[in-house]
PDB file of N, CA and C in Angstrom:
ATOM      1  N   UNK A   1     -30.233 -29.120 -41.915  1.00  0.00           N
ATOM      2  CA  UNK A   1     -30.551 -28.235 -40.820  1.00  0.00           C
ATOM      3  C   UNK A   1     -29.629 -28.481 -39.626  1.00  0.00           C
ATOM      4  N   UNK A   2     -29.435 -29.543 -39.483  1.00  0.00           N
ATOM      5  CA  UNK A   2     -28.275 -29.985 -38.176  1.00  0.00           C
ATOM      6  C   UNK A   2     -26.971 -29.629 -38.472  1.00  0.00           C
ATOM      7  N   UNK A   3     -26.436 -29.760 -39.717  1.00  0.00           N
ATOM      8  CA  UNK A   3     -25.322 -28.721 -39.739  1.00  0.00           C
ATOM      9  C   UNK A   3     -24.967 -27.253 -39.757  1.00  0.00           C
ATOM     10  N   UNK A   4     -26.392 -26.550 -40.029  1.00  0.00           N
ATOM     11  CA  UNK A   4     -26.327 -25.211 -39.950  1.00  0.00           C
ATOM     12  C   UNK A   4     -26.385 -25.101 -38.270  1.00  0.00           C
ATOM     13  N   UNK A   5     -26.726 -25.578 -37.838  1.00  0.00           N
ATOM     14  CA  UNK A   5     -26.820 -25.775 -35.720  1.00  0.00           C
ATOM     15  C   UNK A   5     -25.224 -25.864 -35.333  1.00  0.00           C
ATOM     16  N   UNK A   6     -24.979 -27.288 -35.698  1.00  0.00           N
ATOM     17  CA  UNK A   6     -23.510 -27.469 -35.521  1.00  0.00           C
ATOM     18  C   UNK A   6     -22.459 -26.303 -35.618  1.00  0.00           C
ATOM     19  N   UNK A   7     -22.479 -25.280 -36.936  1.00  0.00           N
ATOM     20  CA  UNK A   7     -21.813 -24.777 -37.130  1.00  0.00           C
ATOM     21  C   UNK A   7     -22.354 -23.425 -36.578  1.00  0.00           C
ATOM     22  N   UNK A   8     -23.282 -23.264 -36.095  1.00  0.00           N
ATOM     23  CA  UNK A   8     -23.705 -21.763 -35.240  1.00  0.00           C
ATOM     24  C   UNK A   8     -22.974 -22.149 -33.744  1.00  0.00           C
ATOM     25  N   UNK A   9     -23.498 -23.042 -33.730  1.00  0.00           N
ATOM     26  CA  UNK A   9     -22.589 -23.514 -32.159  1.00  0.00           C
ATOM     27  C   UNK A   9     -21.428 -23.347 -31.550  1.00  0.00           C
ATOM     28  N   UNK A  10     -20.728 -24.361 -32.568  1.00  0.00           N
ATOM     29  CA  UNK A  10     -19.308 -23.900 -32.758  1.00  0.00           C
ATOM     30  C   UNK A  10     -18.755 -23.043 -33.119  1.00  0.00           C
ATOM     31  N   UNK A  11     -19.370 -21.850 -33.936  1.00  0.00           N
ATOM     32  CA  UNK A  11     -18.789 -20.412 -34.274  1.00  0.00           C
ATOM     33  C   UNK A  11     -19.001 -19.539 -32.761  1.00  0.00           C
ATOM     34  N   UNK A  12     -20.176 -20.298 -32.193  1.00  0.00           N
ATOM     35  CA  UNK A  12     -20.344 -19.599 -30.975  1.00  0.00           C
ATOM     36  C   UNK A  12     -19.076 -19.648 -29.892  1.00  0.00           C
ATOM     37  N   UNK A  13     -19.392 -20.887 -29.876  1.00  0.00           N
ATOM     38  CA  UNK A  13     -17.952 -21.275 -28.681  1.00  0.00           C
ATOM     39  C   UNK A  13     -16.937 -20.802 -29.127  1.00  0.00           C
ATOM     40  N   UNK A  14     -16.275 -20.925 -30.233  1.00  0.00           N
ATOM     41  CA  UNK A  14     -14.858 -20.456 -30.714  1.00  0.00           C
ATOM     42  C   UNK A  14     -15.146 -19.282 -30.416  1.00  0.00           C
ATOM     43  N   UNK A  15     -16.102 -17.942 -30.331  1.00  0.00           N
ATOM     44  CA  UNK A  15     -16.284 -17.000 -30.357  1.00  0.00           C
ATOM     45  C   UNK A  15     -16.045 -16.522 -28.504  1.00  0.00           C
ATOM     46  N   UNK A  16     -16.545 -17.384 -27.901  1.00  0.00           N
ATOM     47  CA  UNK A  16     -16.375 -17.001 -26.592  1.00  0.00           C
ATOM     48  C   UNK A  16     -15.471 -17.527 -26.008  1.00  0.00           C
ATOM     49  N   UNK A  17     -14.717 -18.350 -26.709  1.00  0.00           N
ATOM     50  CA  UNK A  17     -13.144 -18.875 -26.588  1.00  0.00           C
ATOM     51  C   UNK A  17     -11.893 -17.334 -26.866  1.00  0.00           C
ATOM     52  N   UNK A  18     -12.553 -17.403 -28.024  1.00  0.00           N
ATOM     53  CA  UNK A  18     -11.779 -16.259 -28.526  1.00  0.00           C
ATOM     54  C   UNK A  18     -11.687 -14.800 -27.219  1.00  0.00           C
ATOM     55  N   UNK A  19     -13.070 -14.178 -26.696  1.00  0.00           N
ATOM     56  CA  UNK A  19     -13.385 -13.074 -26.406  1.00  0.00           C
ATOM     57  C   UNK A  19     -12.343 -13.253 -25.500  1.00  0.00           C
ATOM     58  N   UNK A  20     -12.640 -14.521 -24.428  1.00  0.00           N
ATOM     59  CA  UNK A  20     -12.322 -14.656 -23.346  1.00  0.00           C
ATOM     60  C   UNK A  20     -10.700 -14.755 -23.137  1.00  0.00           C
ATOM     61  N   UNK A  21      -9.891 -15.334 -24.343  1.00  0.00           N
ATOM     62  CA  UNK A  21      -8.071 -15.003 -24.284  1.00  0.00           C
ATOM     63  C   UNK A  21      -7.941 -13.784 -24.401  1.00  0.00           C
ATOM     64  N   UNK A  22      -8.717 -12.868 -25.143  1.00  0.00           N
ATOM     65  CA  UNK A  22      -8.693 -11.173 -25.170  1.00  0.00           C
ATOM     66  C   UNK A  22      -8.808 -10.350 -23.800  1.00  0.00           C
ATOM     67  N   UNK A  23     -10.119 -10.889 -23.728  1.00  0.00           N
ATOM     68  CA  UNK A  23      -9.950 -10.352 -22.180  1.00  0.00           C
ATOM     69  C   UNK A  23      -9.135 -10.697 -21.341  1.00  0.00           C
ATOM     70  N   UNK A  24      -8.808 -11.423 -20.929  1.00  0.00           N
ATOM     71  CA  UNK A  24      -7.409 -11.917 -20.078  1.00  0.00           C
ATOM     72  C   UNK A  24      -6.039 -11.204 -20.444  1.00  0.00           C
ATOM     73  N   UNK A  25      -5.686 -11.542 -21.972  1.00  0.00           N
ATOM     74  CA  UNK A  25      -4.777 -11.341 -22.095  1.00  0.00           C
ATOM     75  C   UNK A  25      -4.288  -9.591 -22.683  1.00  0.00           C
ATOM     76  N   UNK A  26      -5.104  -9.236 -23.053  1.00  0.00           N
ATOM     77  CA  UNK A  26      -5.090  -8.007 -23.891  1.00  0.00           C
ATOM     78  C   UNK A  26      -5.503  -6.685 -22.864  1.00  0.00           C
ATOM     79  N   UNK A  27      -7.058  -7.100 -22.718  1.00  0.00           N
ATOM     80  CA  UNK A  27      -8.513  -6.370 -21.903  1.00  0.00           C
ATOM     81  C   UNK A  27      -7.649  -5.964 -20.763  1.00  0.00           C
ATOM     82  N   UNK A  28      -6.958  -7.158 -20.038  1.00  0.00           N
ATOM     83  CA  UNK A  28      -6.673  -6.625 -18.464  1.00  0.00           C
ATOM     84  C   UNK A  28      -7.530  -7.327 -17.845  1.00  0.00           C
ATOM     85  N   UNK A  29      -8.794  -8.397 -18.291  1.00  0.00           N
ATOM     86  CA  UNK A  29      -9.425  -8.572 -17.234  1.00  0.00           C
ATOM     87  C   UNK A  29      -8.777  -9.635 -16.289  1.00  0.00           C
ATOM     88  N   UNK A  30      -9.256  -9.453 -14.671  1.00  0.00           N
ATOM     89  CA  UNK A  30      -8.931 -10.230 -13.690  1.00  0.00           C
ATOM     90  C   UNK A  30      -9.787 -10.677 -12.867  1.00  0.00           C
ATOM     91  N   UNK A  31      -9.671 -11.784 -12.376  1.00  0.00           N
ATOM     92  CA  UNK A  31     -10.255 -12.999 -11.359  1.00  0.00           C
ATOM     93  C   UNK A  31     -10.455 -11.331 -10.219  1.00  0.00           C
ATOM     94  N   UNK A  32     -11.822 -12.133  -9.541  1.00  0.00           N
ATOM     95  CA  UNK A  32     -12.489 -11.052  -8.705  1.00  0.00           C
ATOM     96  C   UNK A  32     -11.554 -10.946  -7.600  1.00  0.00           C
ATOM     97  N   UNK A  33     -10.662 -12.668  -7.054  1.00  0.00           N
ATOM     98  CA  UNK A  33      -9.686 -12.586  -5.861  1.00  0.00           C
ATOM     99  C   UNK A  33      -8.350 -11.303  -6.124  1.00  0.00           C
ATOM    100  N   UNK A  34      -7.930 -11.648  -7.187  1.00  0.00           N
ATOM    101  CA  UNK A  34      -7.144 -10.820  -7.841  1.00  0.00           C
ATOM    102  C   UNK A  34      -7.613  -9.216  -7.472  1.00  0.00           C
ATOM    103  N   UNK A  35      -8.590  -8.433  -7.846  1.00  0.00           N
ATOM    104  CA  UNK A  35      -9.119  -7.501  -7.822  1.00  0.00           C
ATOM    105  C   UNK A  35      -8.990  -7.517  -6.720  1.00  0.00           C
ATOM    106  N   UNK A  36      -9.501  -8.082  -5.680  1.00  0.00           N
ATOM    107  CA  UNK A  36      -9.913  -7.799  -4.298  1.00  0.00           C
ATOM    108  C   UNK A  36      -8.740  -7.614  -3.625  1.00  0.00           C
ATOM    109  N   UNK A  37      -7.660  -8.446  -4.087  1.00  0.00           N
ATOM    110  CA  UNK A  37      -6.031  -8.075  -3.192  1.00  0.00           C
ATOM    111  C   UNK A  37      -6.015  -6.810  -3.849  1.00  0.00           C
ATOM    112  N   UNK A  38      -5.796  -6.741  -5.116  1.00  0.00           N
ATOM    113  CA  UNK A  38      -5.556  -5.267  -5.133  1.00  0.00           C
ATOM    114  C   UNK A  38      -5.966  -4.168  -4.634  1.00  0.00           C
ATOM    115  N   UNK A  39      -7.284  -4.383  -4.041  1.00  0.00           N
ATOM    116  CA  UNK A  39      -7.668  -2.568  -3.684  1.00  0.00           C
ATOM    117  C   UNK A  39      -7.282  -2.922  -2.221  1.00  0.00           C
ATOM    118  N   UNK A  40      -7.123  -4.118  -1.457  1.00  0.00           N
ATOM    119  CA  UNK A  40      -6.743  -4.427  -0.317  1.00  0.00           C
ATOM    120  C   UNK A  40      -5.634  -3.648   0.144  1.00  0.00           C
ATOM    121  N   UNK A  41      -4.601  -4.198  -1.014  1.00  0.00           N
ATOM    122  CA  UNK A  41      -3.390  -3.190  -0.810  1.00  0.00           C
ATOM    123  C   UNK A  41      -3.129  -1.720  -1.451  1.00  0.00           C
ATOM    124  N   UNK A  42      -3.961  -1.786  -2.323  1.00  0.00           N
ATOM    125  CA  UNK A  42      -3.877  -0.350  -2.162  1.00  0.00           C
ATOM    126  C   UNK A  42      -4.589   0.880  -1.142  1.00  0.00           C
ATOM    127  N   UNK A  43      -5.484   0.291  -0.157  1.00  0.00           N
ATOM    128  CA  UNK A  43      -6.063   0.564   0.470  1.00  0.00           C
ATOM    129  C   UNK A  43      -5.478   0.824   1.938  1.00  0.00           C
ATOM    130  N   UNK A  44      -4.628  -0.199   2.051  1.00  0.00           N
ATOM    131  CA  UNK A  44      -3.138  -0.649   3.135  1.00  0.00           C
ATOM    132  C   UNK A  44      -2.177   0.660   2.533  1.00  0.00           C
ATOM    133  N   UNK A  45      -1.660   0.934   1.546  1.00  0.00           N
ATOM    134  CA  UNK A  45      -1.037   1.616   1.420  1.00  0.00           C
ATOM    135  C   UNK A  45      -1.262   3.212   1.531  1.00  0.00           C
ATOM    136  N   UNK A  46      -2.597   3.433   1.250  1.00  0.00           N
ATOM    137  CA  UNK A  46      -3.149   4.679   1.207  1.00  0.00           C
ATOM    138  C   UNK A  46      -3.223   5.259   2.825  1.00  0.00           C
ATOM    139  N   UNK A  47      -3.319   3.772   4.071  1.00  0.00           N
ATOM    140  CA  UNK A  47      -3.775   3.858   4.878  1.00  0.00           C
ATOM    141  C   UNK A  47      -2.071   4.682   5.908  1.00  0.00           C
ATOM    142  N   UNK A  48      -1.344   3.604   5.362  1.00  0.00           N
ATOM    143  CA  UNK A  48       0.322   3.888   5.933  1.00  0.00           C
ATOM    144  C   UNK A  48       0.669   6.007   5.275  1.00  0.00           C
ATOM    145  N   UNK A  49       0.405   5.844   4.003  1.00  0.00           N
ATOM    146  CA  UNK A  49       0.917   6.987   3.706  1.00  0.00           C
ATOM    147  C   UNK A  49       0.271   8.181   4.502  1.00  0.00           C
ATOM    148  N   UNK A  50      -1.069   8.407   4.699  1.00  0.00           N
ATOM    149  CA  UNK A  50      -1.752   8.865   5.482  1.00  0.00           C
ATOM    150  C   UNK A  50      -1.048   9.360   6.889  1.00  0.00           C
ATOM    151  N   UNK A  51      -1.218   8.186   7.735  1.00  0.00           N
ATOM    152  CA  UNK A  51      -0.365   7.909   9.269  1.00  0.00           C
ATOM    153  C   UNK A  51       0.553   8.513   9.033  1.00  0.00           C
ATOM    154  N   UNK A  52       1.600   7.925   8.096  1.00  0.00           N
ATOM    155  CA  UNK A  52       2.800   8.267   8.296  1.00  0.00           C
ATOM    156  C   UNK A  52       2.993   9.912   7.956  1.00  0.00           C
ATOM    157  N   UNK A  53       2.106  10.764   7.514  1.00  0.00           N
ATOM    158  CA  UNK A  53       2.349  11.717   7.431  1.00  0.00           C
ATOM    159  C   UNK A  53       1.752  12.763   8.639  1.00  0.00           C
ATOM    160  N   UNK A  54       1.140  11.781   9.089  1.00  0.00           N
ATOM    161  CA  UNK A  54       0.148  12.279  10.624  1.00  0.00           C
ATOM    162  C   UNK A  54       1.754  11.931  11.628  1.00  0.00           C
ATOM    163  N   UNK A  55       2.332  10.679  11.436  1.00  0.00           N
ATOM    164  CA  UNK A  55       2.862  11.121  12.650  1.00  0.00           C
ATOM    165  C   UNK A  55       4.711  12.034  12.316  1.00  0.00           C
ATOM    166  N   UNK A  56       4.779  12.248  10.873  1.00  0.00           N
ATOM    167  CA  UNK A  56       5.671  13.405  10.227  1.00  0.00           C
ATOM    168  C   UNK A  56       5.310  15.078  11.085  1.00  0.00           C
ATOM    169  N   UNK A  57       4.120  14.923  11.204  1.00  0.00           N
ATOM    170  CA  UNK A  57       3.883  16.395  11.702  1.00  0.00           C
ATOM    171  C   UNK A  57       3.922  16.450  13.083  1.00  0.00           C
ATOM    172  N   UNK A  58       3.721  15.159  13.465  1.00  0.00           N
ATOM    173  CA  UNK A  58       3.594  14.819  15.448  1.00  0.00           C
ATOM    174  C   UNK A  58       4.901  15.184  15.675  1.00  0.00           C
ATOM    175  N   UNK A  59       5.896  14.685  14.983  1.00  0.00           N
ATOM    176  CA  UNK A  59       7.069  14.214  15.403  1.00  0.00           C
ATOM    177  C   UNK A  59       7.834  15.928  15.388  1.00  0.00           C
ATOM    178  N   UNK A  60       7.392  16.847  14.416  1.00  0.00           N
ATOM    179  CA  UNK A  60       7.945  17.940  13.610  1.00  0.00           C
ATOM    180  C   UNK A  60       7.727  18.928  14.694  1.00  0.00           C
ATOM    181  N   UNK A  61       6.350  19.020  15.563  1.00  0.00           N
ATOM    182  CA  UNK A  61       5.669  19.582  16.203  1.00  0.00           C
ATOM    183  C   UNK A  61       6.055  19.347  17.564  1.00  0.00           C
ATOM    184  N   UNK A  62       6.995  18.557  17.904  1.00  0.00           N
ATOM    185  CA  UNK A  62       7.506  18.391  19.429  1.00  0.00           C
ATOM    186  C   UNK A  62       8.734  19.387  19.654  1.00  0.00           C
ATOM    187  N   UNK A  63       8.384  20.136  20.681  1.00  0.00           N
ATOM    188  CA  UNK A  63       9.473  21.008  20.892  1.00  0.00           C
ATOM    189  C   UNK A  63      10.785  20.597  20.895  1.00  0.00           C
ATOM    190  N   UNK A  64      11.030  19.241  20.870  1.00  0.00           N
ATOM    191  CA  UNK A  64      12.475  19.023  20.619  1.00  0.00           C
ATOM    192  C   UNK A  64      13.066  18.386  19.022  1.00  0.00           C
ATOM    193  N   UNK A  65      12.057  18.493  18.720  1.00  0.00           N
ATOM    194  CA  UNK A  65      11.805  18.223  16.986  1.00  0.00           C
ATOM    195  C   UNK A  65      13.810  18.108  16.679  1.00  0.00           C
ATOM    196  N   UNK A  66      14.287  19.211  16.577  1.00  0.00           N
ATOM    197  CA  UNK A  66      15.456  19.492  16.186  1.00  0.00           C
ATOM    198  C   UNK A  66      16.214  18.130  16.582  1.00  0.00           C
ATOM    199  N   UNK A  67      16.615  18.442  18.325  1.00  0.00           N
ATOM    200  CA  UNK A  67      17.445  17.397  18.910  1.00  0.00           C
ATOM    201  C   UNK A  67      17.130  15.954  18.521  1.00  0.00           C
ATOM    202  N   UNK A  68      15.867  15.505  18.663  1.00  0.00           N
ATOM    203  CA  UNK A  68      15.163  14.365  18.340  1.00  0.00           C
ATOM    204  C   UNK A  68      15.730  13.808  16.640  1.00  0.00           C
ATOM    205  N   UNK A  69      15.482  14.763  15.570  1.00  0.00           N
ATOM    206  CA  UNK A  69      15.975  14.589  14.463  1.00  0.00           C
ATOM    207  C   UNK A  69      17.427  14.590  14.163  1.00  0.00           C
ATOM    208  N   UNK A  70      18.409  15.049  15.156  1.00  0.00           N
ATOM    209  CA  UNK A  70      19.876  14.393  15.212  1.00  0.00           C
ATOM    210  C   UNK A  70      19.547  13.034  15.588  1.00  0.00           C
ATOM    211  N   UNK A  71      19.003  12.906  16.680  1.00  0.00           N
ATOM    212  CA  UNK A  71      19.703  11.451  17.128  1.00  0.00           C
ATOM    213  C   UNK A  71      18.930  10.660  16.576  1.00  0.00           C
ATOM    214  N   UNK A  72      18.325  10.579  15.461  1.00  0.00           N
ATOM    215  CA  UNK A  72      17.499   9.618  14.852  1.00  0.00           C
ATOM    216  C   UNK A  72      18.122   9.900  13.711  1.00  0.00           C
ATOM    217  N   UNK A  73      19.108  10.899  13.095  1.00  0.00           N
ATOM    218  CA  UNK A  73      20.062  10.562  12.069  1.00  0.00           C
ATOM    219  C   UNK A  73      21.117   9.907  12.486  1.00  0.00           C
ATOM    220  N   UNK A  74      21.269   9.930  14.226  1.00  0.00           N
ATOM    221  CA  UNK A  74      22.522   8.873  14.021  1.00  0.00           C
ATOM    222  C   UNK A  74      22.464   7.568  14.591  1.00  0.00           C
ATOM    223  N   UNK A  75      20.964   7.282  14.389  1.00  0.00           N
ATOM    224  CA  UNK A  75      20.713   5.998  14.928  1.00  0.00           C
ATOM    225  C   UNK A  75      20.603   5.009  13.333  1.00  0.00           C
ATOM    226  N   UNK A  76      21.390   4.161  13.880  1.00  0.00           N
ATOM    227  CA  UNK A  76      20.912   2.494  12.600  1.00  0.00           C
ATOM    228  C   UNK A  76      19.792   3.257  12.073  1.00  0.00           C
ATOM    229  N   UNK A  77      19.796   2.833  10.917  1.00  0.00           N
ATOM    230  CA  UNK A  77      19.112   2.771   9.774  1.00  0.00           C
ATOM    231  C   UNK A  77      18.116   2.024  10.481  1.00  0.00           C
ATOM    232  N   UNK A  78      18.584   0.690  10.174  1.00  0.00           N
ATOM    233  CA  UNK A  78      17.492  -0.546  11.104  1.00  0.00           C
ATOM    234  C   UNK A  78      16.715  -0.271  12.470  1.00  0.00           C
ATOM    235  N   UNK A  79      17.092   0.339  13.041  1.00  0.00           N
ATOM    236  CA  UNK A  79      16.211   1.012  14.359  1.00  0.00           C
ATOM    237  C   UNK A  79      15.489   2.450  14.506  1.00  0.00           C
ATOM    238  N   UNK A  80      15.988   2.906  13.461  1.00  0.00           N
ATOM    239  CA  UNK A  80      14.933   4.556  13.515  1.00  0.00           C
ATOM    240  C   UNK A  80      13.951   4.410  13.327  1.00  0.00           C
ATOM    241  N   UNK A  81      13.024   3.354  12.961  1.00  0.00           N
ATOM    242  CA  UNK A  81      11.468   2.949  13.025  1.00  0.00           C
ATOM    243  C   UNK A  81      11.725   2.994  14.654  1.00  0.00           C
ATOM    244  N   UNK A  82      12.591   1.735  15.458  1.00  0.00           N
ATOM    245  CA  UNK A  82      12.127   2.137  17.073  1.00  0.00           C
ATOM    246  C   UNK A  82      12.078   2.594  17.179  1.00  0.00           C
ATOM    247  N   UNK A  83      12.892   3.760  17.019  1.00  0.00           N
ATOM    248  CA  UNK A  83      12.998   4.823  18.012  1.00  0.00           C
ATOM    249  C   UNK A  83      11.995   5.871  17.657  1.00  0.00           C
ATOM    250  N   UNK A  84      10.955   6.308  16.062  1.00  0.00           N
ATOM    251  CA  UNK A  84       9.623   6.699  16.053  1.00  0.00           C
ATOM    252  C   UNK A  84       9.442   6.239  16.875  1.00  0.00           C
ATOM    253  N   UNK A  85       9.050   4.917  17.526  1.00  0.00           N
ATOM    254  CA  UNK A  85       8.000   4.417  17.472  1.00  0.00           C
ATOM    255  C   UNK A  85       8.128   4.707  19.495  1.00  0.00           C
ATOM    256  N   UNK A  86       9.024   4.389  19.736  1.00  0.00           N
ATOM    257  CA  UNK A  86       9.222   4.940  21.225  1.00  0.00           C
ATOM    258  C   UNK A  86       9.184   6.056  21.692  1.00  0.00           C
ATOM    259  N   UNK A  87       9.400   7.077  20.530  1.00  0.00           N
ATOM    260  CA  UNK A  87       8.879   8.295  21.324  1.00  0.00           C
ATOM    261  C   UNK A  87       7.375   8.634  21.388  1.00  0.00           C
ATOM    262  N   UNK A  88       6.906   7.780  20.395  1.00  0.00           N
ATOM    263  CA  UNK A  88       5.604   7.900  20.700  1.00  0.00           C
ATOM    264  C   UNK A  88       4.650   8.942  19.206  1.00  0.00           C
ATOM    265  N   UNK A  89       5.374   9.262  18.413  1.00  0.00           N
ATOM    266  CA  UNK A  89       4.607   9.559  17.074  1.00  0.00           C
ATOM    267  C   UNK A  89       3.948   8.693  16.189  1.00  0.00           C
ATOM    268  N   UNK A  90       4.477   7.740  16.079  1.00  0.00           N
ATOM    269  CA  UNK A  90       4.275   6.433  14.868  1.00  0.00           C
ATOM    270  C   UNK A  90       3.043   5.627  15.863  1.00  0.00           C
ATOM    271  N   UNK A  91       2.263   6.205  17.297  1.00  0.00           N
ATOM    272  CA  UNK A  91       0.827   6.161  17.906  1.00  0.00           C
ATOM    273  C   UNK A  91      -0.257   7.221  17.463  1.00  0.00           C
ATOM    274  N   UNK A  92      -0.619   6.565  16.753  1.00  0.00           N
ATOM    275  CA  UNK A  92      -2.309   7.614  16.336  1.00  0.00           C
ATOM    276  C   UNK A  92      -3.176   7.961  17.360  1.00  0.00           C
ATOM    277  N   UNK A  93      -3.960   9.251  17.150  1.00  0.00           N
ATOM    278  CA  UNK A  93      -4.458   9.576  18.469  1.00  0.00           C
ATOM    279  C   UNK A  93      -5.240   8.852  18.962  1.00  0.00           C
ATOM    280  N   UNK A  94      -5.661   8.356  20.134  1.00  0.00           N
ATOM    281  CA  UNK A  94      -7.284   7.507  20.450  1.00  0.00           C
ATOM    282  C   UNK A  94      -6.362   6.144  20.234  1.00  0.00           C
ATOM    283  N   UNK A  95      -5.405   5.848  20.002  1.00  0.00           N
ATOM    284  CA  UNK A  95      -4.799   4.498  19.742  1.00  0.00           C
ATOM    285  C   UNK A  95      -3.815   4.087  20.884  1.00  0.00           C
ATOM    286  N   UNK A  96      -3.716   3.272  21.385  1.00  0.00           N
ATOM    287  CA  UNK A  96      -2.635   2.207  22.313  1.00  0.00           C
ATOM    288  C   UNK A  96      -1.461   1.784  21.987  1.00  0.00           C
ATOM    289  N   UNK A  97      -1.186   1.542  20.614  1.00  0.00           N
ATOM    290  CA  UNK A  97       0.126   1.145  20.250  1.00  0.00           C
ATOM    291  C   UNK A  97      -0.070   1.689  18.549  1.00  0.00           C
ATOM    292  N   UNK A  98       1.142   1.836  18.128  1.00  0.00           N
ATOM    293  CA  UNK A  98       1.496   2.096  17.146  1.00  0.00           C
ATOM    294  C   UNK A  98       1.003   1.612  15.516  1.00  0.00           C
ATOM    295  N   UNK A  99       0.635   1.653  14.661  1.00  0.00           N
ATOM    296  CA  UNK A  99       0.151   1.083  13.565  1.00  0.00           C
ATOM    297  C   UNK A  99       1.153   0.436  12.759  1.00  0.00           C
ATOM    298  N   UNK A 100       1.148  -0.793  12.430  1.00  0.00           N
ATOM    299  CA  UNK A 100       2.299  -1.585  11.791  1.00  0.00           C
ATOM    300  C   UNK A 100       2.879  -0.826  10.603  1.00  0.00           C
ATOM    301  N   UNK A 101       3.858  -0.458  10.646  1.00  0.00           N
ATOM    302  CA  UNK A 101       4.588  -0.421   9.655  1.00  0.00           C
ATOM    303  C   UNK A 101       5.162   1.132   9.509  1.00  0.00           C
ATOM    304  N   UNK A 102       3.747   2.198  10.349  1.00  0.00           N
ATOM    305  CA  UNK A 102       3.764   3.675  10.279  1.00  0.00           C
ATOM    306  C   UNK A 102       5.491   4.355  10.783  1.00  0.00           C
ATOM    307  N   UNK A 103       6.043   3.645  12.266  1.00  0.00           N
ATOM    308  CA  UNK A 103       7.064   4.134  12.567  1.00  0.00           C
ATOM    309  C   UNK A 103       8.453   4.027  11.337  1.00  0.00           C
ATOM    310  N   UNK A 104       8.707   3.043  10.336  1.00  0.00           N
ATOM    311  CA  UNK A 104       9.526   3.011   9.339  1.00  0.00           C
ATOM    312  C   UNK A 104       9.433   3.868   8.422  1.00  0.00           C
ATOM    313  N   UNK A 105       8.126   3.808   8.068  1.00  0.00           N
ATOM    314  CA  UNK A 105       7.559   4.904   7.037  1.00  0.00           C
ATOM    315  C   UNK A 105       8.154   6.196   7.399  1.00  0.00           C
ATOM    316  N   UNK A 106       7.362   6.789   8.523  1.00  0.00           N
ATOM    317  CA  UNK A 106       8.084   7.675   9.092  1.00  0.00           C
ATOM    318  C   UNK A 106       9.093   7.936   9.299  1.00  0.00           C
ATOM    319  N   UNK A 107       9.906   7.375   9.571  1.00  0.00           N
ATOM    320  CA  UNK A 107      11.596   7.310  10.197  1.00  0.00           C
ATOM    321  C   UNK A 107      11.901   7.892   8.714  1.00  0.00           C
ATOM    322  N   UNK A 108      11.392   6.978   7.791  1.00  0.00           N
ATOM    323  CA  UNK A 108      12.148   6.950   6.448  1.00  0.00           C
ATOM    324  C   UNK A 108      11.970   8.649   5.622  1.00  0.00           C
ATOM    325  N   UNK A 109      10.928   9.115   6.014  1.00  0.00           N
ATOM    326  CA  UNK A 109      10.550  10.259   5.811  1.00  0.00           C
ATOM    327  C   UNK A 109      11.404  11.388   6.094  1.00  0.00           C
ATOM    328  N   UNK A 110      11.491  11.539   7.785  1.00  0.00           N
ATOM    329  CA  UNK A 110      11.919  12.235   8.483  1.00  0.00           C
ATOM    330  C   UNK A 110      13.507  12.499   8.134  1.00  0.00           C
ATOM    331  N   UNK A 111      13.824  11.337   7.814  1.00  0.00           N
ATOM    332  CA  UNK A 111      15.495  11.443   7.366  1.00  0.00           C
ATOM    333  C   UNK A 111      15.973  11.967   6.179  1.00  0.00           C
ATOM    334  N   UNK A 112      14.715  11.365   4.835  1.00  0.00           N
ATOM    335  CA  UNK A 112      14.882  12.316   4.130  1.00  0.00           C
ATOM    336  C   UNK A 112      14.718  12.972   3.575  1.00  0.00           C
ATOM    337  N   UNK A 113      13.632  14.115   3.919  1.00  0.00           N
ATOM    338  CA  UNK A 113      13.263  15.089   3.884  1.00  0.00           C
ATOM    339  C   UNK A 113      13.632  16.245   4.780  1.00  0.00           C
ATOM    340  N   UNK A 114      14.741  15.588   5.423  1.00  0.00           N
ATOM    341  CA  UNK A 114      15.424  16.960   6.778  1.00  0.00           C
ATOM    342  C   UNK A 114      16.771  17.266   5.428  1.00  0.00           C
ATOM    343  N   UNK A 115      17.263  18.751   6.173  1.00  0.00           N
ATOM    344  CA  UNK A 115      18.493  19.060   5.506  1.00  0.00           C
ATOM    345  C   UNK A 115      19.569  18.254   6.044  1.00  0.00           C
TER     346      UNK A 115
END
């Protein structure tokens, strides 16, 4: 009788040995921290694409839209986030300063998606 135990046991464990490299490795499953960065950033990202298309239309919608979109094609690459961000689009409404990351996004947009 103690070996029929033994060997239910151990078919058990090997069994949840087994499930558990499947799931990991096969399944997709992931650690809850894991999960949790992920919707973090995808959540961050959903949040930028958003903005940045809020302040695409701010920026589109200023009567000098045109002029503004020269000189932000001939500004550095590296500074056309400032310069969103100083004129004041890459600021959400009801907001004080700018949302990290929105004025690049934007810049990056604006440049190329113009003719």
């Amino acid at each position: 009788m103690r070996k029929e135990w033994g060997s239910i046991v151990l078919g058990a464990l090997g069994g949840i040995v087994i499930m558990m490299l499947l799931g990991f490795l096969v399944f997709g499953w992931v650690p809850g921290s894991t999960s949790r960065q992920a919707g973090d950033d995808q959540s961050k990202a959903s949040l930028l694409e958003a903005f940045s298309d809020i302040c695409v239309a701010r920026f589109n919608a200023d009567p000098d839209a045109a002029a503004n979109l020269a000189a932000l094609k001939a500004t550095n690459s590296f500074t056309q986030g400032d310069y969103v961000e100083a004129g004041g689009w890459a600021t959400m409404p009801g907001s004080d300063k700018p949302v990290a990351g929105v004025a690049k996004q934007c810049a990056s947009e604006l440049v190329a998606t113009s003719p």
